[in-house]
N, C-alpha and C. Protein backbone atom coordinates (compact mmCIF):
# COMPACT_ATOMS: atom_id res chain seq x y z
N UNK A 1 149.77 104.58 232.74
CA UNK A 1 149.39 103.50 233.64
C UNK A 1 148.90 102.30 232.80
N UNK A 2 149.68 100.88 233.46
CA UNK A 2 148.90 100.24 232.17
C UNK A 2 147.54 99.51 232.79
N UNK A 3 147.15 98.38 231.84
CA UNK A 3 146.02 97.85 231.99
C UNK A 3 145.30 97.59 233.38
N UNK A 4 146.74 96.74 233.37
CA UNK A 4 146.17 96.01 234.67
C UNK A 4 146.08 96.68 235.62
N UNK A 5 147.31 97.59 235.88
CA UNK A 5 147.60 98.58 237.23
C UNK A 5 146.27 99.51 237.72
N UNK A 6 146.00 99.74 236.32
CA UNK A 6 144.36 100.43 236.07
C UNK A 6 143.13 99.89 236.96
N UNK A 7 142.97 98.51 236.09
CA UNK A 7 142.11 97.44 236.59
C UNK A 7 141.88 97.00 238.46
N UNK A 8 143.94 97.07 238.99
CA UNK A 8 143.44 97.29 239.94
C UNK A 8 142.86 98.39 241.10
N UNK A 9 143.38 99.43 240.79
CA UNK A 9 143.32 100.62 241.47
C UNK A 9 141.60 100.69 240.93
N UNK A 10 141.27 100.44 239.95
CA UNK A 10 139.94 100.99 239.88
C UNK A 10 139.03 100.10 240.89
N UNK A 11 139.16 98.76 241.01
CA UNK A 11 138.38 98.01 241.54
C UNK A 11 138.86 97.76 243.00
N UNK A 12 140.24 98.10 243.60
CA UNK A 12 140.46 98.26 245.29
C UNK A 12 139.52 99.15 245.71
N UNK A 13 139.52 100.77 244.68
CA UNK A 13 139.01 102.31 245.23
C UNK A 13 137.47 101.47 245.07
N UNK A 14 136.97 101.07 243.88
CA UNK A 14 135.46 100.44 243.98
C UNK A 14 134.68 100.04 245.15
N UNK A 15 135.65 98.96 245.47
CA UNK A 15 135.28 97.99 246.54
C UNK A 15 134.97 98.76 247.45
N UNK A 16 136.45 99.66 248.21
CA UNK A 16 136.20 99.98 249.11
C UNK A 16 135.48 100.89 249.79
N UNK A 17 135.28 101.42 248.49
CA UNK A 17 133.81 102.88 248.63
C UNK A 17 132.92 101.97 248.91
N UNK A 18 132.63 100.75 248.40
CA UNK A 18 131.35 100.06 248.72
C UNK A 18 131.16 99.43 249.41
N UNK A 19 132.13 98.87 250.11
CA UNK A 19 132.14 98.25 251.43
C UNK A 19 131.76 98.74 252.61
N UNK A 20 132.66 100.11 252.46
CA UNK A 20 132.90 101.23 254.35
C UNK A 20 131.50 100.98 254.87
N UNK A 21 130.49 101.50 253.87
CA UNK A 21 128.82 101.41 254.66
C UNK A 21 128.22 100.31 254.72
N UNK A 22 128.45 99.08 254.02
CA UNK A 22 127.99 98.29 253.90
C UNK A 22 127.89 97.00 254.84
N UNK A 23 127.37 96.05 254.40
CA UNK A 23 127.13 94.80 255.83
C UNK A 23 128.37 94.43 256.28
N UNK A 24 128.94 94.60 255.23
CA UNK A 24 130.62 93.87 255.70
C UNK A 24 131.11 94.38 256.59
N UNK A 25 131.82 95.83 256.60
CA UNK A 25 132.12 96.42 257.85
C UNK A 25 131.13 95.92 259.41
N UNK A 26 129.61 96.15 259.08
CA UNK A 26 128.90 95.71 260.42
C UNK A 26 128.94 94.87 260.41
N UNK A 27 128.67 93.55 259.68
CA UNK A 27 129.20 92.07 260.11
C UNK A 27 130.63 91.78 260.76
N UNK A 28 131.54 92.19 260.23
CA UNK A 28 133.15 91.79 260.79
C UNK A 28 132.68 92.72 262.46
N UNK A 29 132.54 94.01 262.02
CA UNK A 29 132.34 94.81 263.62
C UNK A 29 131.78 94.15 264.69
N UNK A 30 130.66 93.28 264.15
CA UNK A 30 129.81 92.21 265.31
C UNK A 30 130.49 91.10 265.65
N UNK A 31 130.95 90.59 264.41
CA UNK A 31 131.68 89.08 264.71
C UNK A 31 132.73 89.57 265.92
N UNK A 32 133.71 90.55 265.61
CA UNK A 32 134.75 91.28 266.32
C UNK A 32 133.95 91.33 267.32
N UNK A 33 133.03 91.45 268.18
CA UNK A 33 133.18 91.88 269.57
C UNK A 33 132.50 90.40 270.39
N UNK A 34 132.21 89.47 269.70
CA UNK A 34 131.68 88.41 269.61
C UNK A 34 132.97 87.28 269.63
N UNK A 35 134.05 87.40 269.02
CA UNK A 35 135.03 86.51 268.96
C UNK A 35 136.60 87.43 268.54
N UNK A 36 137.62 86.26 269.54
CA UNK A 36 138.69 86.94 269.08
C UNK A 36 139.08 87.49 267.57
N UNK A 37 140.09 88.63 267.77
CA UNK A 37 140.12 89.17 266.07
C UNK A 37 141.12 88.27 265.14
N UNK A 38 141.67 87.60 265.86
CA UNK A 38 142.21 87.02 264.82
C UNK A 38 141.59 85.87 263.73
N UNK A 39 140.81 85.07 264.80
CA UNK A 39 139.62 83.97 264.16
C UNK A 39 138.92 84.78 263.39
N UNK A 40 138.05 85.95 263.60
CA UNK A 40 137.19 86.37 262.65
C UNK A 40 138.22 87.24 261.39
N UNK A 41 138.96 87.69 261.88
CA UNK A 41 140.07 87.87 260.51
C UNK A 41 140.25 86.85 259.07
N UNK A 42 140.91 85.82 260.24
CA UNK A 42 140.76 85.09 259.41
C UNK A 42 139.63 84.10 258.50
N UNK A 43 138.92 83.94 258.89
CA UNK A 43 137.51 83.53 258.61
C UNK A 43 137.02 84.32 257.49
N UNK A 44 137.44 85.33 257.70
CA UNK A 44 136.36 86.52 256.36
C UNK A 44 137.57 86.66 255.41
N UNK A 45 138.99 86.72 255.76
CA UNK A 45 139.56 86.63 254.56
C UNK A 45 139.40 85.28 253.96
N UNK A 46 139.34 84.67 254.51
CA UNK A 46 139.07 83.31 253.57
C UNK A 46 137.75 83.02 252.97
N UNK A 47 136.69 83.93 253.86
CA UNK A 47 135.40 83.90 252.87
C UNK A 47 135.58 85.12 251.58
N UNK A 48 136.71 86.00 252.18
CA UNK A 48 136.67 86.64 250.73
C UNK A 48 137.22 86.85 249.16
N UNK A 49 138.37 85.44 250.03
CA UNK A 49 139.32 84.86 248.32
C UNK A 49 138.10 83.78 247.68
N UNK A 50 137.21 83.21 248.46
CA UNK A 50 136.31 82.58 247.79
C UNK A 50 135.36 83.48 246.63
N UNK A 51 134.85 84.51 247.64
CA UNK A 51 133.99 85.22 246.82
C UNK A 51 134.59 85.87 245.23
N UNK A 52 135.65 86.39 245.97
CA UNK A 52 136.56 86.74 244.77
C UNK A 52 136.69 85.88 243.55
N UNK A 53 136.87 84.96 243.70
CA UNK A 53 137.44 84.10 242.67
C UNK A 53 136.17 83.68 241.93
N UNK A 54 134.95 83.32 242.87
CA UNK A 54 133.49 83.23 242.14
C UNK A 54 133.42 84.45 241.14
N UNK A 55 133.34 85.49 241.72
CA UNK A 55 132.92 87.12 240.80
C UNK A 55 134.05 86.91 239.75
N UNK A 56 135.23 86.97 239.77
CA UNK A 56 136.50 86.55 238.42
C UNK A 56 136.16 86.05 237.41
N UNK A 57 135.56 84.72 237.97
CA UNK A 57 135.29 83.39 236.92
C UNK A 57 133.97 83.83 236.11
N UNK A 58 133.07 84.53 236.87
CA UNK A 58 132.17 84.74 235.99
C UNK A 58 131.87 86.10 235.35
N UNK A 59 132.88 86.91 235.80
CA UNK A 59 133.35 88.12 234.99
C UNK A 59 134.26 87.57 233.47
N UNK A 60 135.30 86.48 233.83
CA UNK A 60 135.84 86.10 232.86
C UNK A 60 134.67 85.33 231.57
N UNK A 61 133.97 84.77 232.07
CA UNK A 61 132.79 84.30 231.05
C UNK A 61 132.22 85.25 230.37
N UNK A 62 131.89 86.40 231.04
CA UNK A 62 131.39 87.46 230.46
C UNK A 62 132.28 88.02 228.68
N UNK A 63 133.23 87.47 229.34
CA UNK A 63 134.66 88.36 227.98
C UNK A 63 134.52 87.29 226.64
N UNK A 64 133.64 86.11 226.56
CA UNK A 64 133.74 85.38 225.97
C UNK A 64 132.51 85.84 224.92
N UNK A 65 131.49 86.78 225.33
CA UNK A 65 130.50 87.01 224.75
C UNK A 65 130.74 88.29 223.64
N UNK A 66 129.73 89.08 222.94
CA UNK A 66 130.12 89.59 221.77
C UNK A 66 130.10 90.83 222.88
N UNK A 67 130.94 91.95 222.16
CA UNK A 67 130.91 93.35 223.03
C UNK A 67 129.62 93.83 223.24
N UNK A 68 128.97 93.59 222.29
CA UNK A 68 127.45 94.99 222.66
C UNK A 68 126.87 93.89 223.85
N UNK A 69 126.47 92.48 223.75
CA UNK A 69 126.31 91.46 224.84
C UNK A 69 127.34 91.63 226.18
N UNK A 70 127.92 91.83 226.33
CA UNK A 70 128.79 92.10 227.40
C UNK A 70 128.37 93.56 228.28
N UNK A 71 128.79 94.33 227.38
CA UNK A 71 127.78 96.07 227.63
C UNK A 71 126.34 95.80 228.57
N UNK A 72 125.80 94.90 227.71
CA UNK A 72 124.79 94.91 228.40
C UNK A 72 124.34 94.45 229.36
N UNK A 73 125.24 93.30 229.90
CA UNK A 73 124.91 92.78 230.91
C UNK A 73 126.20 93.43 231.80
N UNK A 74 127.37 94.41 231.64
CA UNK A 74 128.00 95.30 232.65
C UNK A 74 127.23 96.28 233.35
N UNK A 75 126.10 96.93 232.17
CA UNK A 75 125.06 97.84 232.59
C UNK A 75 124.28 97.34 233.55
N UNK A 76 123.66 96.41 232.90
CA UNK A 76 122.32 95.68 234.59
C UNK A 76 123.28 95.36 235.67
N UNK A 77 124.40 94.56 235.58
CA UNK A 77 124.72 94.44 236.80
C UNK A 77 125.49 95.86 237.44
N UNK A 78 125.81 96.58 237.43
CA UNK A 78 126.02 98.00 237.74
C UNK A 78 124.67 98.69 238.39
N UNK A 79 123.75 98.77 237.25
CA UNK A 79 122.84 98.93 237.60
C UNK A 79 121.94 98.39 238.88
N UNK A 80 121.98 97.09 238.84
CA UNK A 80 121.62 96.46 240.20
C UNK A 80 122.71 96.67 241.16
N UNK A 81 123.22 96.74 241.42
CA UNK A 81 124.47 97.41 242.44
C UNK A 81 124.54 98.98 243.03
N UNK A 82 123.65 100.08 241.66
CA UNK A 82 122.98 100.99 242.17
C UNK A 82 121.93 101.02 242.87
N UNK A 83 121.23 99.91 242.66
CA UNK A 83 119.87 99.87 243.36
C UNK A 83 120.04 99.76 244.81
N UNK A 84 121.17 98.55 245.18
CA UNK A 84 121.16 98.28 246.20
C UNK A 84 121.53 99.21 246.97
N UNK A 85 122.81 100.08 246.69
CA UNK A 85 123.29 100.67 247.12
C UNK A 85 122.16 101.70 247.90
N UNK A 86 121.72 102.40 246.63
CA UNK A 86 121.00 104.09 247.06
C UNK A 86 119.50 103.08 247.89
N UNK A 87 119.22 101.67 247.38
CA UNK A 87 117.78 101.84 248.96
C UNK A 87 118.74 101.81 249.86
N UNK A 88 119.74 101.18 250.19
CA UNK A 88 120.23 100.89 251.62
C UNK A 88 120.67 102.51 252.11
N UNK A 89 121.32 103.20 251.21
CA UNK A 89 121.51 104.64 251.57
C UNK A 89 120.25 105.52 251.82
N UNK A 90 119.32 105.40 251.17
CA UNK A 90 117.95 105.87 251.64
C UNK A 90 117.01 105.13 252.65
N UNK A 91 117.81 104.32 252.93
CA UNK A 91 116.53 103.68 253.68
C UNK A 91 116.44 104.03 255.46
N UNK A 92 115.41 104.66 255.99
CA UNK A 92 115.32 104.95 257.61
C UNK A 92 115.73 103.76 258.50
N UNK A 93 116.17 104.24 259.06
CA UNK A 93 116.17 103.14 260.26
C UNK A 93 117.79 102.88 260.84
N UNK A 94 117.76 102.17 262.03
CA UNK A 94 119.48 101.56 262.32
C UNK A 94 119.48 100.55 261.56
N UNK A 95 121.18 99.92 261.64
CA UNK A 95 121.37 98.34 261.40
C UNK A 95 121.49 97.62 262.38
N UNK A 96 120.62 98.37 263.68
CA UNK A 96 120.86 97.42 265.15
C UNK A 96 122.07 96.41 265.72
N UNK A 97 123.05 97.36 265.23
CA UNK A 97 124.22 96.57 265.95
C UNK A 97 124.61 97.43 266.87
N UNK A 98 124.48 98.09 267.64
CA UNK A 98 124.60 99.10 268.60
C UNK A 98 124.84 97.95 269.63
N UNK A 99 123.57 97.30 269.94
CA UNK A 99 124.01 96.40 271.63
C UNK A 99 124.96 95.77 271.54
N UNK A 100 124.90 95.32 270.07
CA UNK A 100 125.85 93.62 269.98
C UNK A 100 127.42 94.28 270.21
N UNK A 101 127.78 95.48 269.88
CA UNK A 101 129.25 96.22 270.40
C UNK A 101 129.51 96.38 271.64
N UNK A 102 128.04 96.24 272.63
CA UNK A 102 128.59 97.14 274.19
C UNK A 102 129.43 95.00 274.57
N UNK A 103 128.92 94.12 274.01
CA UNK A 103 129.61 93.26 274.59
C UNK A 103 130.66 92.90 274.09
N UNK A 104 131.79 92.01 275.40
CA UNK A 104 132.81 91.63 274.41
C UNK A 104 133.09 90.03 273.74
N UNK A 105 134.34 89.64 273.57
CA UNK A 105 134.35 88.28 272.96
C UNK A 105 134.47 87.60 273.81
N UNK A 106 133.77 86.67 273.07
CA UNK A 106 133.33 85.10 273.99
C UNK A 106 134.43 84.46 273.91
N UNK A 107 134.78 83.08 274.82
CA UNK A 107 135.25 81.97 274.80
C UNK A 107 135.42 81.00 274.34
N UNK A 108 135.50 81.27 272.50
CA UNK A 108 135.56 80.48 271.94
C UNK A 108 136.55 79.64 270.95
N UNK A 109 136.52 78.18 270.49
CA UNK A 109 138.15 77.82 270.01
C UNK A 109 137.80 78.37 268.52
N UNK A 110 139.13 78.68 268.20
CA UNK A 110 140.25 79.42 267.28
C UNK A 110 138.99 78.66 265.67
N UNK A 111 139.21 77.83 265.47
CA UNK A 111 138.43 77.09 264.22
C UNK A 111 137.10 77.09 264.50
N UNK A 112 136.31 77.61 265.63
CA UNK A 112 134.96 77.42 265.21
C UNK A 112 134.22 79.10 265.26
N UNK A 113 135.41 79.85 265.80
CA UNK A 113 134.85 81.30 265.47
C UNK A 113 135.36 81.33 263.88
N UNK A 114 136.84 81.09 263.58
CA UNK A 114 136.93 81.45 261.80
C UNK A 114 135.83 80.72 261.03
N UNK A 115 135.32 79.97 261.11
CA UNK A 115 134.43 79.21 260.70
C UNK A 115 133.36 79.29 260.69
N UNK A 116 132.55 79.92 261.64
CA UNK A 116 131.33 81.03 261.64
C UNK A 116 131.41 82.36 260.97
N UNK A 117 132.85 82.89 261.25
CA UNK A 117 132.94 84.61 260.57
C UNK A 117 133.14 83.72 258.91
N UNK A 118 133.81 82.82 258.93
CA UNK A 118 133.50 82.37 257.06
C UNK A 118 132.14 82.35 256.97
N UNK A 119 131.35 81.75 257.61
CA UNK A 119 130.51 81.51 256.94
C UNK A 119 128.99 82.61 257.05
N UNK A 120 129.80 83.68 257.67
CA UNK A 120 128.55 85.12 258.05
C UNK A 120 128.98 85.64 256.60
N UNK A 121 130.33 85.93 256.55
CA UNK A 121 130.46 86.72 254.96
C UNK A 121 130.16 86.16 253.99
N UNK A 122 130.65 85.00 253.83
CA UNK A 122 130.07 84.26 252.45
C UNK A 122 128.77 84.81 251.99
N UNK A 123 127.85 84.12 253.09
CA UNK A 123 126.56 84.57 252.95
C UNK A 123 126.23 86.08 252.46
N UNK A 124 126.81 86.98 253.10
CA UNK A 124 126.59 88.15 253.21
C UNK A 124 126.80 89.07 251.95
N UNK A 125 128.12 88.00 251.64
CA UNK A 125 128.54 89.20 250.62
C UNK A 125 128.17 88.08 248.70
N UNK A 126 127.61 87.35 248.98
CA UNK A 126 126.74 86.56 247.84
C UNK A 126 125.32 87.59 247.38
N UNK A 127 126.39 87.91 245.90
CA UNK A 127 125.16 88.59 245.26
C UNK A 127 125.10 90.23 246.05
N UNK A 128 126.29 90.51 246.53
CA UNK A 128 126.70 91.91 247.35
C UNK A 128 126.97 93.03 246.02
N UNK A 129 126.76 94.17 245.73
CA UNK A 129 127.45 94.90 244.97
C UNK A 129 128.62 95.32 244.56
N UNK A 130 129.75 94.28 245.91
CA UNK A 130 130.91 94.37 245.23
C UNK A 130 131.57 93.52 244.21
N UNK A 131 130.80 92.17 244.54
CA UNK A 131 130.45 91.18 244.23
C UNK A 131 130.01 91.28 242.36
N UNK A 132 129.04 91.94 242.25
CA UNK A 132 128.42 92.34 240.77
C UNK A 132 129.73 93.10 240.30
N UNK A 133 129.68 94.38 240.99
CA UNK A 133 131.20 94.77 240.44
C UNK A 133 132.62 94.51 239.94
N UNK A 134 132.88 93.29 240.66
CA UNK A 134 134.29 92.61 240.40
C UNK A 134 133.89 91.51 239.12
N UNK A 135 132.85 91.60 238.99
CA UNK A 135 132.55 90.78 237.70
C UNK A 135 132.43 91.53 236.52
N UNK A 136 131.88 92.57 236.73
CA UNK A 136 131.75 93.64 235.80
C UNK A 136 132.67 94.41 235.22
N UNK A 137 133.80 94.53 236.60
CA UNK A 137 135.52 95.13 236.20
C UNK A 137 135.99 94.00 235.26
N UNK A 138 136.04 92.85 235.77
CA UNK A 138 136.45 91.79 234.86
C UNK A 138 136.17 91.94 233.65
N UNK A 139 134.85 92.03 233.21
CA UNK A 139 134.44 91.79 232.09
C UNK A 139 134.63 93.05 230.83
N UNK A 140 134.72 94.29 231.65
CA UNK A 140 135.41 95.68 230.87
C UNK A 140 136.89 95.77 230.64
N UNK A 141 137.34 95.07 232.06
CA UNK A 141 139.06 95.41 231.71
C UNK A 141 139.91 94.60 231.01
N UNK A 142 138.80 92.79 231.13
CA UNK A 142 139.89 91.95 230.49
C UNK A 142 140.81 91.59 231.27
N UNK A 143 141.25 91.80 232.72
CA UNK A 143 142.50 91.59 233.36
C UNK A 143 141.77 90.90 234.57
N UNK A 144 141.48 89.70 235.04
CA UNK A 144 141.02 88.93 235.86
C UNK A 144 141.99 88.72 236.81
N UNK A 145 143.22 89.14 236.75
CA UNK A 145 144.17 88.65 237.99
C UNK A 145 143.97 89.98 239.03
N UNK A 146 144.24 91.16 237.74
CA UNK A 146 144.29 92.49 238.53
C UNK A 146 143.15 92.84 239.82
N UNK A 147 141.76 93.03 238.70
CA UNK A 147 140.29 92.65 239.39
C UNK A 147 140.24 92.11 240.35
N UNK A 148 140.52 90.73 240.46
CA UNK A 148 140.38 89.85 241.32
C UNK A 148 141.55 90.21 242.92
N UNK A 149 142.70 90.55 242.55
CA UNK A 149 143.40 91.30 243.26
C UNK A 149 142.89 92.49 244.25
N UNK A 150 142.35 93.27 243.43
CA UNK A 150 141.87 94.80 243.91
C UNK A 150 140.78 94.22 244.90
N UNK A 151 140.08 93.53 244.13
CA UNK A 151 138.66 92.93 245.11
C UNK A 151 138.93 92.52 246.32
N UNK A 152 140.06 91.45 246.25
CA UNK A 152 140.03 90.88 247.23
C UNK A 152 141.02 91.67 248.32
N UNK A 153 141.69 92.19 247.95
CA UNK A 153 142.31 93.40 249.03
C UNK A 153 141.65 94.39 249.48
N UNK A 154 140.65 94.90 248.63
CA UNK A 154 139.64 96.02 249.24
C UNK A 154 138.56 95.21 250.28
N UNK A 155 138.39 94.11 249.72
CA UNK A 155 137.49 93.44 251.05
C UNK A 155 137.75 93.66 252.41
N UNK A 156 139.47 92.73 252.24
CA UNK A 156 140.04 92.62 253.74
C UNK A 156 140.55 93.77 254.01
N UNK A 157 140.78 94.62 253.14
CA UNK A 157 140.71 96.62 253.91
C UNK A 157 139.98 96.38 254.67
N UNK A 158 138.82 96.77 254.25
CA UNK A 158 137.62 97.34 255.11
C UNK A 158 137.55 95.67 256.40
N UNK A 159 137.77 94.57 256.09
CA UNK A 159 137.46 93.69 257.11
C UNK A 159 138.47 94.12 258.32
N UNK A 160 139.73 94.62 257.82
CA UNK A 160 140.82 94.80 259.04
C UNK A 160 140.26 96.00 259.49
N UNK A 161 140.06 96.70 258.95
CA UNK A 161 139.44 98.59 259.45
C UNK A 161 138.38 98.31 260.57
N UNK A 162 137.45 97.06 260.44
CA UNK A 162 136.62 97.19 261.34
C UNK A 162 137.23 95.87 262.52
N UNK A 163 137.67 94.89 262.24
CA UNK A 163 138.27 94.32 263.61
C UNK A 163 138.92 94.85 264.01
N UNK A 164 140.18 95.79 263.77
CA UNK A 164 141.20 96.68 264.54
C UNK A 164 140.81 97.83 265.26
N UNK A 165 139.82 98.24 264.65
CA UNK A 165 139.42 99.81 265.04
C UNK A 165 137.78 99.89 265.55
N UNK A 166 137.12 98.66 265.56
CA UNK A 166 135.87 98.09 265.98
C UNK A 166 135.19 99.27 266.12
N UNK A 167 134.32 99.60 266.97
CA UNK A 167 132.67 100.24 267.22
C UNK A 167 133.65 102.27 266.72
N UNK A 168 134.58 102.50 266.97
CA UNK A 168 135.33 104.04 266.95
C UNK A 168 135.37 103.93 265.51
N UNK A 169 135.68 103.21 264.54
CA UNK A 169 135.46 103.84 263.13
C UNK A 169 134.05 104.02 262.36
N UNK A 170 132.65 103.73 263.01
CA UNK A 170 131.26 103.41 262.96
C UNK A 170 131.29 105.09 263.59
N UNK A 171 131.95 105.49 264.34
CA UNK A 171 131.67 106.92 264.79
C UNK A 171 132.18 108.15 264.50
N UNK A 172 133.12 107.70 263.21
CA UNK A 172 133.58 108.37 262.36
C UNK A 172 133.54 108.87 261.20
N UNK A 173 132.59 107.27 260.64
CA UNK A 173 132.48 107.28 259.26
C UNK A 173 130.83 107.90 259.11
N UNK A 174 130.41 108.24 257.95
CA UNK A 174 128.78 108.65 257.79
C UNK A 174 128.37 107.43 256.65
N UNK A 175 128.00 106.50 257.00
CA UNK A 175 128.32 105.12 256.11
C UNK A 175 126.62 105.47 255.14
N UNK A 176 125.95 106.29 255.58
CA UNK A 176 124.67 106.77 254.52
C UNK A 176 125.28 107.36 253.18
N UNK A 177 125.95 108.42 253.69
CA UNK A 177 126.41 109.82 252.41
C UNK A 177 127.30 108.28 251.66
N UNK A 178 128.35 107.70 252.10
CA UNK A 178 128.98 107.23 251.40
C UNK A 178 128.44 105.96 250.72
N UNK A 179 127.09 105.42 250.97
CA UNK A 179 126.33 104.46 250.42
C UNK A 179 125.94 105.54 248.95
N UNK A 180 125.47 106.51 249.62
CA UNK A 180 124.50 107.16 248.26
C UNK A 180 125.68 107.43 247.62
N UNK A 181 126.62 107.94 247.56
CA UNK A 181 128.30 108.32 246.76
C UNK A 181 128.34 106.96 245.61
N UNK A 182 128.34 105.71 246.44
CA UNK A 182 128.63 104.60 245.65
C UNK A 182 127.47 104.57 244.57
N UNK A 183 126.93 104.48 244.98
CA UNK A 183 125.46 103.94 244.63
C UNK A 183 125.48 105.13 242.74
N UNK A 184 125.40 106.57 243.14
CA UNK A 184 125.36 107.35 242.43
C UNK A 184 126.66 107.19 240.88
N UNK A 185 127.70 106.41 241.39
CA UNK A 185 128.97 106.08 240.79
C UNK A 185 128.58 105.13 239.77
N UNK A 186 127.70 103.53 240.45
CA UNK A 186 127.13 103.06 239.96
C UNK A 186 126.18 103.01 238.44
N UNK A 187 125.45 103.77 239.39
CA UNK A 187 124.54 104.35 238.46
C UNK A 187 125.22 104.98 236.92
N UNK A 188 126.30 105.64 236.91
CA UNK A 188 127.23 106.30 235.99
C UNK A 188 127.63 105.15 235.01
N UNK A 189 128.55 103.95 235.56
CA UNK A 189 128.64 102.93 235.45
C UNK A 189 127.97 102.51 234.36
N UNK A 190 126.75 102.04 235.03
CA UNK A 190 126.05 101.46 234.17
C UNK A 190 124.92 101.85 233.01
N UNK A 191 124.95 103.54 233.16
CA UNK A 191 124.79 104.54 232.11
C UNK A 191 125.57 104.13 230.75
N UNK A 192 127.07 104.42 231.30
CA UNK A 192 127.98 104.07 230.42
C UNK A 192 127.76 103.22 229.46
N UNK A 193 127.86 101.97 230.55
CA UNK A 193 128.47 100.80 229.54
C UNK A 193 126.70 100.04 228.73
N UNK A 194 125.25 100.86 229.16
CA UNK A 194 124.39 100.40 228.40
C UNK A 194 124.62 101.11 227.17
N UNK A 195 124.67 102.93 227.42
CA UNK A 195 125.03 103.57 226.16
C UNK A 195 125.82 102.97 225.32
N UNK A 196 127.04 102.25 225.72
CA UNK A 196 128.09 101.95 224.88
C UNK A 196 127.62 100.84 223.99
N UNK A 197 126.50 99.84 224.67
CA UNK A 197 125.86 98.55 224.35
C UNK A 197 124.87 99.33 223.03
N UNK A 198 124.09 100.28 223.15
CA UNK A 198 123.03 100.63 222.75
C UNK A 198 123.78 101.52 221.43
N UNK A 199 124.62 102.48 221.88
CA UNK A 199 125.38 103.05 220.62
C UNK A 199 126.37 102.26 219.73
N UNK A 200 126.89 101.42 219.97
CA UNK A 200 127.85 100.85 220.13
C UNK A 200 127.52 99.73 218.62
């Protein structure tokens, strides 16, 4: 398998482990019952070639630095991407979107729902752990098209999974176990690539 093919399969499977539990799925799931699916479709894919291309560019900066410098900042940000992960997987409580599903979509025009669902993800997924990740793939694999690829297709996975299949895939999935899964991956991650910094 070569580089890139690598680069992307590692960072689609990444993403999308880290997405399923995460805000993204419940944000698109809310926007979805809140506005037609096609506006919020589109809206979040276009907030997520943005994000993408942010995490790229500064994964690609990363490749400019010396290897053990690079290591080390793949590790913290990994590392912070574990953090987030395992509190949100440990943490009690709902994400109180339960009511916002019993209703349905409003009456609203085509450009000002994509334009709100842009601008819920943006927000949302700024400084997100997939986010750290696609910078971090960047900066290990060297292949910024691939990365950036995987990222941004694993996003709009999980964004289509939850407008198409709305509140019934939330009752399928166990979005805790698979927070702590990521989170624990993470953590490996950024074991790695400090050892590699530190031995290295």
């Amino acid at each position: 398998m070569s580089t890139a093919l690598l680069a992307f399969v590692a960072t689609f499977a990444l993403v999308m482990a880290v997405e399923l539990p995460d805000k993204t799925l419940v944000a698109t799931l809310v926007l979805t019952t809140r506005y037609r699916a096609r506006a919020v479709l589109t809206g979040v894919t276009a907030a997520f070639a943005v994000q993408s291309v942010i995490a790229v560019a500064f994964g690609s900066v990363l490749t400019l630095l010396p290897d053990r410098i690079v290591s080390l900042v793949v590790g913290v940000m990994f590392g912070a991407g574990a953090f987030m992960l395992l509190r949100e997987g440990f943490r009690a409580g709902d994400d109180g979107a339960h009511d916002a599903v019993r209703s349905g979509p409003a009456p609203v025009a085509f450009g000002r729902a994509a334009l709100t669902s842009f601008a819920v993800l943006f927000a949302a997924e700024w400084g997100d752990a997939s986010q750290l990740a696609t910078a971090g793939l960047v900066a290990r694999y060297a292949q910024p098209v691939a990365v950036g690829l995987g990222a941004f297709l694993g996003l709009v996975s999980v964004a289509a999974l939850a407008v198409f299949l709305g509140h019934k895939i939330r009752g399928r999935l166990r979005p805790r176990l698979i927070q702590r899964t990521a989170g624990f991956v993470f953590a490996c991650f950024s074991a790695f690539a400090l050892g590699s910094a530190l031995l290295g």
